[in-house]
C-alpha atoms as a PDB file:
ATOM      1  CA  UNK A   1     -14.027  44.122   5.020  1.00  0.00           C
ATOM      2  CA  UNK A   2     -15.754  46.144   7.431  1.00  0.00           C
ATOM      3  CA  UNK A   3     -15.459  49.574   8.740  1.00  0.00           C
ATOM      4  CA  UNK A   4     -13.800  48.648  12.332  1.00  0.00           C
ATOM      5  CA  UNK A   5     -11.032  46.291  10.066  1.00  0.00           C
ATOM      6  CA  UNK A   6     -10.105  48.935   7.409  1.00  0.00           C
ATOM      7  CA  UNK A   7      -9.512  51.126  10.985  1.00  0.00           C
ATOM      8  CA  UNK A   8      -7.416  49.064  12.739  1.00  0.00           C
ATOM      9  CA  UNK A   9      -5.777  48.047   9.416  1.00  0.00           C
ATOM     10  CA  UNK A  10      -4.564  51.797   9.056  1.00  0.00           C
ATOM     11  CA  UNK A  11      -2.772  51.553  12.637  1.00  0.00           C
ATOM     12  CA  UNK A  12      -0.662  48.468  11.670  1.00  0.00           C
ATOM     13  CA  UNK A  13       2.655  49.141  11.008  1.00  0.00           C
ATOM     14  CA  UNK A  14       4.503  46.236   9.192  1.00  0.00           C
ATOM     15  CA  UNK A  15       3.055  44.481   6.266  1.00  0.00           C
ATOM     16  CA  UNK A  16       3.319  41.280   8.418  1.00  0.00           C
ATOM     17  CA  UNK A  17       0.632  42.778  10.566  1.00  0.00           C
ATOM     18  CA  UNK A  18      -1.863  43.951   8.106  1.00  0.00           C
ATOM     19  CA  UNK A  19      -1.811  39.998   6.250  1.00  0.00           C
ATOM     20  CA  UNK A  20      -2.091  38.691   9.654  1.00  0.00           C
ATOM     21  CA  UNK A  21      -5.202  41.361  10.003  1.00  0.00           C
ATOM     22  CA  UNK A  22      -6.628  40.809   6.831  1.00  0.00           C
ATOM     23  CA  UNK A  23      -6.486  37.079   7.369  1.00  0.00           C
ATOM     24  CA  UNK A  24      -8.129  37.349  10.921  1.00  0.00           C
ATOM     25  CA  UNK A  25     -10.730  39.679   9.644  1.00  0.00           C
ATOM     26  CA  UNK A  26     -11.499  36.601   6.945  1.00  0.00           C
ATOM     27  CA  UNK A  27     -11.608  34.138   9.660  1.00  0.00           C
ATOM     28  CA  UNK A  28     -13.732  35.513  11.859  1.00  0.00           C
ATOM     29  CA  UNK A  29     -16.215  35.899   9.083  1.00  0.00           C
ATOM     30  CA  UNK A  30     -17.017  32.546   8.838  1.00  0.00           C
ATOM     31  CA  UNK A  31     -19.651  33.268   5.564  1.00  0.00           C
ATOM     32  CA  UNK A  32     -16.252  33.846   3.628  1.00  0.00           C
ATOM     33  CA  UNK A  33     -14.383  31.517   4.890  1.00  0.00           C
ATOM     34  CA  UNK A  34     -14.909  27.803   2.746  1.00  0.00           C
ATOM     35  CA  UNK A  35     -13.495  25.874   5.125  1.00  0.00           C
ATOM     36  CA  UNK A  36     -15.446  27.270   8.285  1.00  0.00           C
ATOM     37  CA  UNK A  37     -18.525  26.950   5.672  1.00  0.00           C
ATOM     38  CA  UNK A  38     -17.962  23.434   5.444  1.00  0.00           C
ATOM     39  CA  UNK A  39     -17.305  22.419   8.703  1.00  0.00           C
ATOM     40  CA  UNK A  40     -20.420  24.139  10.122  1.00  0.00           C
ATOM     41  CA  UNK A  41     -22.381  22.477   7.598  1.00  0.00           C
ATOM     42  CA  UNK A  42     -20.594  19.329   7.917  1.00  0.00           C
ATOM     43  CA  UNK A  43     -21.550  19.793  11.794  1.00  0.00           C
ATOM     44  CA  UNK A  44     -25.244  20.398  11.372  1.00  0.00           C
ATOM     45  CA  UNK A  45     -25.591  17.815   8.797  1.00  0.00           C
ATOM     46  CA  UNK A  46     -24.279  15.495  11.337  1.00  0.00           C
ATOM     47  CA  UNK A  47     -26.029  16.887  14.315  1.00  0.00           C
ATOM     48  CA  UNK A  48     -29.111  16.973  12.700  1.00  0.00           C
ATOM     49  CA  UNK A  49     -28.601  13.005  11.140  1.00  0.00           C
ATOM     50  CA  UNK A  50     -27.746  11.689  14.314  1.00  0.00           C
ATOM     51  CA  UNK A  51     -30.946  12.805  16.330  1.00  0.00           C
ATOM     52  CA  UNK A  52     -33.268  11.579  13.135  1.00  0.00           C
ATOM     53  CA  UNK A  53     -31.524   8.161  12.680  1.00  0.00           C
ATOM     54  CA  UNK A  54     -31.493   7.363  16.650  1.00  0.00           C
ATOM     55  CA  UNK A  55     -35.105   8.316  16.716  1.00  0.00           C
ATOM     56  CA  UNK A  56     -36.195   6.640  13.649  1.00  0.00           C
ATOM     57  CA  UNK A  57     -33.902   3.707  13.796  1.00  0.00           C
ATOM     58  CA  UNK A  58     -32.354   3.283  16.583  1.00  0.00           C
ATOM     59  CA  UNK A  59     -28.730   3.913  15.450  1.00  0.00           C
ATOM     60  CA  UNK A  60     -26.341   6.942  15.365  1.00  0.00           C
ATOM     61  CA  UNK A  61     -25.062   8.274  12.316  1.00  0.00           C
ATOM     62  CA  UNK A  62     -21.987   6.792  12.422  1.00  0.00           C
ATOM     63  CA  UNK A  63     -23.889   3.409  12.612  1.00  0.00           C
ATOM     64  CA  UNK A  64     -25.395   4.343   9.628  1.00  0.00           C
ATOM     65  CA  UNK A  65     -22.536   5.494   7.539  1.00  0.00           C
ATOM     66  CA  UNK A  66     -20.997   1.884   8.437  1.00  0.00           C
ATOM     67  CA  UNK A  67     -24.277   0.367   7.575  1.00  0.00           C
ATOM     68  CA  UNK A  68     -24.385   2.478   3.886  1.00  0.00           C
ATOM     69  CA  UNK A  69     -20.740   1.611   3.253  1.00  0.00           C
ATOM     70  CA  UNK A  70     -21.000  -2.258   4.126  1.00  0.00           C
ATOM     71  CA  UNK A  71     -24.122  -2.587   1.928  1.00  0.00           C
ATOM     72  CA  UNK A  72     -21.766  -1.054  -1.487  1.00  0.00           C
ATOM     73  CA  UNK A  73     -18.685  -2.673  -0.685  1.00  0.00           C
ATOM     74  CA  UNK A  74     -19.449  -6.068   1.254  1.00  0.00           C
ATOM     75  CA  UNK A  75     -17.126  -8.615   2.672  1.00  0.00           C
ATOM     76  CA  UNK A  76     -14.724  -5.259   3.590  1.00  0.00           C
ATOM     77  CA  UNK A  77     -12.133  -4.943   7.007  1.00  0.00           C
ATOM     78  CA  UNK A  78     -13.121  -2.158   9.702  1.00  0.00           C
ATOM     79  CA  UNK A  79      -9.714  -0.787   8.512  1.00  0.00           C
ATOM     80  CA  UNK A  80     -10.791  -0.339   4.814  1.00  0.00           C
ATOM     81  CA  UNK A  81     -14.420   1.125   6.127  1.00  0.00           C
ATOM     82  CA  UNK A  82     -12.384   3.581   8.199  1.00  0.00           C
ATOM     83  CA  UNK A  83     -10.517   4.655   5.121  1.00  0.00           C
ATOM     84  CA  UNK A  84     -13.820   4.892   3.043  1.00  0.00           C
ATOM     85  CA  UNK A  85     -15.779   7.328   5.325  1.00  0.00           C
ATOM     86  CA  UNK A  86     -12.417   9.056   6.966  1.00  0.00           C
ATOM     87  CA  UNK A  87     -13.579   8.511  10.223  1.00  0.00           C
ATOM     88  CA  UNK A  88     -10.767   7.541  13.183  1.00  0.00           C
ATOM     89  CA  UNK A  89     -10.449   3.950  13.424  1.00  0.00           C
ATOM     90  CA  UNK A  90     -11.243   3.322  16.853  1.00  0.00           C
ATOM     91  CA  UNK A  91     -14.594   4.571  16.371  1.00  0.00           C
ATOM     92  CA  UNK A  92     -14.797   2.235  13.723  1.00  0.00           C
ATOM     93  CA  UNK A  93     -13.976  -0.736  15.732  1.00  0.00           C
ATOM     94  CA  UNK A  94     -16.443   0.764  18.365  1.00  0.00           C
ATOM     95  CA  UNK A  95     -19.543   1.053  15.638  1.00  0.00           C
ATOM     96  CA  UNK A  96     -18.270  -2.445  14.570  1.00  0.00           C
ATOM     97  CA  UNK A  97     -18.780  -4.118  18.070  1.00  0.00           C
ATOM     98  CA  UNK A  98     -22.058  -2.263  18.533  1.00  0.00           C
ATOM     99  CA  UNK A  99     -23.733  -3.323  15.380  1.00  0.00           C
ATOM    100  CA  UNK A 100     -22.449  -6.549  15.547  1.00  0.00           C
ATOM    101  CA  UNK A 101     -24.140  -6.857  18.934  1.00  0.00           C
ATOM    102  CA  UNK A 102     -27.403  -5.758  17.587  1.00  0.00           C
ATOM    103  CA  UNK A 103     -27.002  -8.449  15.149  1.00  0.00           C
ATOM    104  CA  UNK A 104     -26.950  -6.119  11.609  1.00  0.00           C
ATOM    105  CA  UNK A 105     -23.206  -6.882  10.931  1.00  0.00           C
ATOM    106  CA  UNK A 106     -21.337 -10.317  11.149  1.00  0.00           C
ATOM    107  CA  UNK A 107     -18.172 -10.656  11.392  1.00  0.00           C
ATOM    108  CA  UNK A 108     -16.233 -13.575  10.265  1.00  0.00           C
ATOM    109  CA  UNK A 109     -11.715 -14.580  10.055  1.00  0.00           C
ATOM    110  CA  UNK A 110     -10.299 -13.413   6.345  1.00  0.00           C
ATOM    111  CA  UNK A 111      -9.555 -16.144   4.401  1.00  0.00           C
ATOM    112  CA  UNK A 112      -5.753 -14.701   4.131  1.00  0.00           C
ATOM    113  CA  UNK A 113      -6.030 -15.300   7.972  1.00  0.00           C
ATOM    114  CA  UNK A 114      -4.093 -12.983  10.512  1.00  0.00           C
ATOM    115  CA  UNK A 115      -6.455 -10.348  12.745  1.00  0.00           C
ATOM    116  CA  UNK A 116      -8.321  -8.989   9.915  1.00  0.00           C
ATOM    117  CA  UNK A 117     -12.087  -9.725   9.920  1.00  0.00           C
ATOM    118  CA  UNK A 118     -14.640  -8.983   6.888  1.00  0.00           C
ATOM    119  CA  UNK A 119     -17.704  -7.598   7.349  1.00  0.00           C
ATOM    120  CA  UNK A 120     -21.101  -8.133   5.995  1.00  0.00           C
ATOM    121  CA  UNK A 121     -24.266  -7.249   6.882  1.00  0.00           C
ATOM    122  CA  UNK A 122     -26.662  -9.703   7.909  1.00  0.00           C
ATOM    123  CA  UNK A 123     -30.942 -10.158   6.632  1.00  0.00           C
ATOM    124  CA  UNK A 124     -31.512  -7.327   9.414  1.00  0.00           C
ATOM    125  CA  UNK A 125     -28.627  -5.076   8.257  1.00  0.00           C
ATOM    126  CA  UNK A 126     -29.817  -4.879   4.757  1.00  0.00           C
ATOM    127  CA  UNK A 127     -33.133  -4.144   5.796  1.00  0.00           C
ATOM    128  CA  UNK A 128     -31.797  -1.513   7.956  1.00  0.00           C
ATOM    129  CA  UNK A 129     -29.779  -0.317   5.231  1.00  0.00           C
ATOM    130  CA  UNK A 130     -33.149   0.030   3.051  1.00  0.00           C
ATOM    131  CA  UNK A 131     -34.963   2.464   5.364  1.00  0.00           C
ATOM    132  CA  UNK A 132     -31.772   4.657   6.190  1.00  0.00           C
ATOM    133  CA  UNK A 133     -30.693   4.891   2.508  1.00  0.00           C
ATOM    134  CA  UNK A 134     -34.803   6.138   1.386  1.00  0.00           C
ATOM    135  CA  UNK A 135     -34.169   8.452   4.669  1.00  0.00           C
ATOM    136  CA  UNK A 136     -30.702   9.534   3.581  1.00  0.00           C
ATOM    137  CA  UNK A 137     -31.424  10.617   0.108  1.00  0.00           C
ATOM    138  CA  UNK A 138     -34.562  12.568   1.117  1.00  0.00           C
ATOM    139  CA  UNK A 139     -32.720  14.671   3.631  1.00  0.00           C
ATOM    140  CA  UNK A 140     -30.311  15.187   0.428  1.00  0.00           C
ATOM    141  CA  UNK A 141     -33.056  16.222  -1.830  1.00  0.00           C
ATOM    142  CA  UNK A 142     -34.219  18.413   1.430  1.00  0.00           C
ATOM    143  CA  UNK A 143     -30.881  19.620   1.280  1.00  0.00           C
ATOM    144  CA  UNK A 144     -30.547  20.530  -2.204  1.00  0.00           C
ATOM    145  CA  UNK A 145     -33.944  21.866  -2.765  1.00  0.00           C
ATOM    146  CA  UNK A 146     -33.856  25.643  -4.800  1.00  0.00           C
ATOM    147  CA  UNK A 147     -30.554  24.473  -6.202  1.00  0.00           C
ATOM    148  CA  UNK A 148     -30.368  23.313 -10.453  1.00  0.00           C
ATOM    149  CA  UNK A 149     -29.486  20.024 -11.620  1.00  0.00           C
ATOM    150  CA  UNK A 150     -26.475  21.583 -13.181  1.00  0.00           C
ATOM    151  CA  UNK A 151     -25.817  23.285  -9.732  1.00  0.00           C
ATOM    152  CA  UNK A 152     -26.250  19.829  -7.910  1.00  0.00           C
ATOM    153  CA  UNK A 153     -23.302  18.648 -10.624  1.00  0.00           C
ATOM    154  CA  UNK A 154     -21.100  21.260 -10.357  1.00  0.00           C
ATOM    155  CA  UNK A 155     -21.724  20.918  -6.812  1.00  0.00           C
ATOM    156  CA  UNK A 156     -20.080  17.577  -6.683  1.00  0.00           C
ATOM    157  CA  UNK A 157     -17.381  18.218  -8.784  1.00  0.00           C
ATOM    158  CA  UNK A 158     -16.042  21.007  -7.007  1.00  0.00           C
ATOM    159  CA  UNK A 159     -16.398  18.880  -4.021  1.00  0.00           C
ATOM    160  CA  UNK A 160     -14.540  16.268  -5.591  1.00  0.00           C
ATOM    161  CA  UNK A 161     -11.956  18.724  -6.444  1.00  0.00           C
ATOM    162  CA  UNK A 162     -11.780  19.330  -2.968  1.00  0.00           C
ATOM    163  CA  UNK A 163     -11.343  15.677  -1.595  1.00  0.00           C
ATOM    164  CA  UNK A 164      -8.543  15.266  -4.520  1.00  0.00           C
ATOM    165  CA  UNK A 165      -6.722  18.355  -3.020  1.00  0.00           C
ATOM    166  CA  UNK A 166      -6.728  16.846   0.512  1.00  0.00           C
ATOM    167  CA  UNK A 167      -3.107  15.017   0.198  1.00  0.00           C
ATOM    168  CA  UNK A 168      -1.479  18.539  -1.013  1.00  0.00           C
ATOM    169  CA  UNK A 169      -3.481  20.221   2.405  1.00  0.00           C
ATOM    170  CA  UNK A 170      -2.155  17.781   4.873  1.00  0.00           C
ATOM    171  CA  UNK A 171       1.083  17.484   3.229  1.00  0.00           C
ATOM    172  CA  UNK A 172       0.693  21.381   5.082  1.00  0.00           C
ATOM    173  CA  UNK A 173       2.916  22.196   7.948  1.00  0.00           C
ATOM    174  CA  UNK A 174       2.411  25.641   9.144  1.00  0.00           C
ATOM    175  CA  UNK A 175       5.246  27.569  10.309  1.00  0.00           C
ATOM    176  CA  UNK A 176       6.176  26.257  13.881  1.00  0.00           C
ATOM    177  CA  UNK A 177       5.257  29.578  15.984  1.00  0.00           C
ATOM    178  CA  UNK A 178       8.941  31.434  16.932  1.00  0.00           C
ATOM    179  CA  UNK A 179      10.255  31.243  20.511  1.00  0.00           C
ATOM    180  CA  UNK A 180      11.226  34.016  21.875  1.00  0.00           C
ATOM    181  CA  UNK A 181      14.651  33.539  24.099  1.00  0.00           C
ATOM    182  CA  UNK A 182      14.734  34.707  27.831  1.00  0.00           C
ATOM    183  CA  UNK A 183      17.728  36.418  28.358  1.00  0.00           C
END
């Protein structure tokens, strides 16, 4: 904590007020902070994938991540992709229509019938899916570079730790804020 927090720490009266300080103080630093960590590197990641797969392929990253996910689990709904990837499901069905219209996807009725479509990709697709799978693990060895093999592990198991903690964090309600009554 720095010099200006451990001051205005000393002027706080309730212990309510020094948590809520200390916890501010740790927010604002987002190099301490794991989940501002990931997000900004989440963010770049994705900032930085988007601008090379448009300009290499022709396709945003969210094209691509559809694209990668078809190619390991074909024959799947947009419903079950959107579950996959945990990305909203209208821009699901949005990447859907678009690859479909530059002919890498096809989309045909499931056998069970109802609204549900499967999804494969077509000769196009999986060459598509070649070139931005070579592309996506370089930027991941890029990514990694400096760091063991037995970091790169422990990497993704903590990670995985992570994504199995998810339902506990939003099964999370935070404390609805108090209203204060005008009398």
């Amino acid at each position: 904590m720095g010099h200006a927090a451990a001051r205005r720490l000393s002027r706080l009266d309730r212990p309510s007020d020094v948590i809520t300080a200390i916890m501010a103080d740790k927010l604002l630093r987002s190099e301490e902070f794991i989940l501002a960590l990931l997000t900004i590197v989440s963010n770049k990641l994705a900032s930085s994938a988007s601008v090379a797969y448009r300009t290499s392929f022709g396709v945003n990253a969210t094209e691509c991540r559809v694209i990668l996910t078809l190619a390991t689990h074909p024959g799947i709904s947009a419903q079950r992709i959107s579950e996959i990837i945990a990305f909203d499901k209208g821009l699901i069905s949005r990447t859907v229509r678009s690859l479909k219209k530059q002919k890498y996807i096809s989309v045909t009725p499931d056998e069970n019938g109802g609204r549900r479509t499967r999804l494969t990709l077509t000769s196009s697709g999986l060459d598509l899916n070649d070139r931005i799978a070579k592309a996506a693990l370089r930027r991941e060895h890029l990514l990694l570079s400096g760091f063991t093999a037995a970091e790169t592990r422990l990497m993704r198991a903590l990670l995985q730790r992570m994504l199995g903690n998810m339902a506990r964090v939003n099964a999370y309600k935070p404390e609805a804020r108090k209203r204060r009554s005008i009398r």
